[in-house]
Protein backbone atom coordinates (compact mmCIF):
# COMPACT_ATOMS: atom_id res chain seq x y z
CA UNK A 1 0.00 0.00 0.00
CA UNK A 2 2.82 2.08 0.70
CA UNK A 3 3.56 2.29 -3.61
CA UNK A 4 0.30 3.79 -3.86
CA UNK A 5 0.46 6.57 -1.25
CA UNK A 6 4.12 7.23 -2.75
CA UNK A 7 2.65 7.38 -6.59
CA UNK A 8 -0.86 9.50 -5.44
CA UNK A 9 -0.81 12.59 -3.09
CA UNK A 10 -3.72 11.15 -0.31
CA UNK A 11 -5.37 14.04 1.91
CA UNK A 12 -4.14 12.36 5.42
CA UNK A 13 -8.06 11.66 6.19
CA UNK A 14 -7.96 9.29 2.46
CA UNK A 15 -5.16 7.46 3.27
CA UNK A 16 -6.35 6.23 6.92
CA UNK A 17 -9.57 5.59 5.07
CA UNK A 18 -7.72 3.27 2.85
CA UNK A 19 -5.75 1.60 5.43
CA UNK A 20 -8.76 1.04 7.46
CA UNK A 21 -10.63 -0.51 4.55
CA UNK A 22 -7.54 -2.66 3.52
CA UNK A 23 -7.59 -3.97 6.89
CA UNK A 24 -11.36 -4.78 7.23
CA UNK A 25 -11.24 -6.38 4.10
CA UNK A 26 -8.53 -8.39 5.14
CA UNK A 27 -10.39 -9.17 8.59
CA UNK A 28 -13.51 -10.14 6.38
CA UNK A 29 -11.33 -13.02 4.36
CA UNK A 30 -7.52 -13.40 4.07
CA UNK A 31 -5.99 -11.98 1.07
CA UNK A 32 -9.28 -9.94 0.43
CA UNK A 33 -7.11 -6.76 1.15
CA UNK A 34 -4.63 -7.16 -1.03
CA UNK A 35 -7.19 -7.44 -3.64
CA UNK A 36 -9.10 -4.63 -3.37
CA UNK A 37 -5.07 -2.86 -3.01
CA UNK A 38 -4.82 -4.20 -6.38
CA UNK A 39 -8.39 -2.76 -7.81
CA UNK A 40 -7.41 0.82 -5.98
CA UNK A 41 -4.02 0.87 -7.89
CA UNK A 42 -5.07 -0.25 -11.14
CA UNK A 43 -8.50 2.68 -10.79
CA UNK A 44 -5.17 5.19 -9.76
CA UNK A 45 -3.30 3.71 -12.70
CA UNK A 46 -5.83 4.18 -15.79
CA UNK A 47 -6.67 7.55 -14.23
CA UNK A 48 -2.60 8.85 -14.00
CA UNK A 49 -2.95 7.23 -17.93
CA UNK A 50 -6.04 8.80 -19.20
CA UNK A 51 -7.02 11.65 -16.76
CA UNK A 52 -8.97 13.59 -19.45
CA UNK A 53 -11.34 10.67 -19.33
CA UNK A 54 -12.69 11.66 -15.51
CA UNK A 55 -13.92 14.60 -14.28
CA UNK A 56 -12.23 17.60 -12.67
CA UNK A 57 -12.81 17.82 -9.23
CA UNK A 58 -12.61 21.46 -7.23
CA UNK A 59 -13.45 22.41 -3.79
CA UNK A 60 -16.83 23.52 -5.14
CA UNK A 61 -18.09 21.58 -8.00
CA UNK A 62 -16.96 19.14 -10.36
CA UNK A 63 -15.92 20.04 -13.92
């Protein structure tokens, strides 16, 4: 999880989020974690590759 936090800037209130999901899912069934890590960095991925595809976000309003 640590790749992903390095590759993405997380608000500090995200990233806890993420750990404490990663964690629960691995609570809920072993190795469940580490594959919804793997969804969260390939969603990062194809956005970092195609970011025109998704919307802008702003404080306000998406664009």
């Amino acid at each position: 999880m640590t790749d992903i936090l390095n590759k993405v800037k997380f608000v500090k209130e995200a990233a806890n989020e993420l750990r404490e999901s990663v964690g629960w899912y691995e609570l809920s069934a072993e190795g469940l974690g580490l594959r919804f890590m793997d969804e969260i960095d390939s969603t990062i991925e194809r956005i970092t590759l195609n970011p025109a595809l998704y919307q802008k976000i702003t404080a306000k309003k998406r664009i």
